[in-house]
Protein backbone atom coordinates (compact mmCIF):
# COMPACT_ATOMS: atom_id res chain seq x y z
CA UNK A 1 71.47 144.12 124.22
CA UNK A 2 68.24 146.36 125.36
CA UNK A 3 66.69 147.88 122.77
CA UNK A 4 63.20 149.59 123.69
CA UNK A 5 63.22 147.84 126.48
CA UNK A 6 63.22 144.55 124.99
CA UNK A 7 66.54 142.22 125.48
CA UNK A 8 67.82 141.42 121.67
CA UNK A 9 70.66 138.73 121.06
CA UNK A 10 73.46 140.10 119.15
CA UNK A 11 72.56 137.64 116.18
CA UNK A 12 69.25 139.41 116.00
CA UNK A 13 70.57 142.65 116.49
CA UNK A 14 73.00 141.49 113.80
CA UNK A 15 69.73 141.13 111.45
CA UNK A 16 68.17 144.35 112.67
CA UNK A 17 71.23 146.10 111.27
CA UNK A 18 71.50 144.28 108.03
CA UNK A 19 67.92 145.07 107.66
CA UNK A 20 67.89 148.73 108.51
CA UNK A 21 70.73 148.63 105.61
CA UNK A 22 68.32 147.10 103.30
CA UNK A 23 65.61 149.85 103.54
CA UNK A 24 67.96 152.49 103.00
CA UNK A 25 68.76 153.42 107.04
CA UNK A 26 72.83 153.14 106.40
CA UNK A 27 73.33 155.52 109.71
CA UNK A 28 70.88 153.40 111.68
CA UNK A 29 72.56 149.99 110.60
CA UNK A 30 76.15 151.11 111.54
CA UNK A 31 74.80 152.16 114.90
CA UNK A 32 73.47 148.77 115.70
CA UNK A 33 76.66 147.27 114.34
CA UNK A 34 79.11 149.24 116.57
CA UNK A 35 76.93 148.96 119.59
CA UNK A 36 77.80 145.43 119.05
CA UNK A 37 81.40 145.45 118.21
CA UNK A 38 81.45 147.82 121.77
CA UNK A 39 79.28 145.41 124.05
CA UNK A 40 76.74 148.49 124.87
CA UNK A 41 74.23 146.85 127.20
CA UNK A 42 71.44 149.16 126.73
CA UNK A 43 70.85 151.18 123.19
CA UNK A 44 68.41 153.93 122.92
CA UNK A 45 66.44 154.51 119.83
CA UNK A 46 64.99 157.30 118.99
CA UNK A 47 61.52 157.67 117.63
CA UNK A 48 62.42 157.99 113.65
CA UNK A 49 64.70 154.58 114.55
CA UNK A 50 61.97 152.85 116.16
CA UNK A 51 59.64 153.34 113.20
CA UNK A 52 62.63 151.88 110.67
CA UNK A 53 62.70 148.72 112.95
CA UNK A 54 59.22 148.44 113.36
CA UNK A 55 58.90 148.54 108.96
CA UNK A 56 61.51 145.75 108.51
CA UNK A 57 59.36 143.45 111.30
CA UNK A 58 56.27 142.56 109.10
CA UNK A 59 57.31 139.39 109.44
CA UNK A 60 59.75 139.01 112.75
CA UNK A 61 62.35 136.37 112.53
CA UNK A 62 62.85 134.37 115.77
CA UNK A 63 64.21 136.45 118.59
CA UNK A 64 62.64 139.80 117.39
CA UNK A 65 58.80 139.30 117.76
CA UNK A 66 58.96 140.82 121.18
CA UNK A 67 60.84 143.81 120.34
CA UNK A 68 57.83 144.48 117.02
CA UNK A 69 55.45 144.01 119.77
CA UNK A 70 56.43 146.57 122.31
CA UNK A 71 57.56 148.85 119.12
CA UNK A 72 53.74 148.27 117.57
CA UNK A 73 52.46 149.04 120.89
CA UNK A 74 54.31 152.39 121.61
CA UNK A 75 53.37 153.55 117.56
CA UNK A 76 49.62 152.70 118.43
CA UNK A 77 49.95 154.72 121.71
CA UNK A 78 51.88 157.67 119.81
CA UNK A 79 49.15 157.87 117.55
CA UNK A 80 45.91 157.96 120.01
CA UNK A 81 48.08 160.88 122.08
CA UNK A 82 48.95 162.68 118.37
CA UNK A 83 52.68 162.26 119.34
């Protein structure tokens, strides 16, 4: 799956969800989940999404450095523009 760009296996997508669960982001977690039971190809995130991943990557597991990367980057850019 494409998330922000960023191609994701659907074990780490699989973590993604379990972790948005863990900080609270129920809505965000189930999305991830049925865009895998559904084979989506290509999930857009919004912004307030894209911040939850970004919190649960301190410390990206194998397969989701990448995707904290290009989220870290966009956050950095959001912030110089006041976005």
């Amino acid at each position: 799956m494409m998330l922000a760009g960023v191609t994701v296996t659907d074990s780490a997508v699989g973590i993604l969800a379990r972790s948005a669960r863990l900080v609270g982001a129920d809505k965000l977690g189930r999305r991830l989940e049925r865009a895998l039971e559904d084979h989506v190809a290509l999930l857009a995130l919004t912004v307030d999404e894209r911040s939850v991943i970004l919190s649960t990557l301190d410390d990206p597991p194998a397969g989701l450095a990448e995707l904290r990367d290009v989220l870290m980057n966009e956050h950095r850019w959001r912030e110089v523009h006041r976005l």
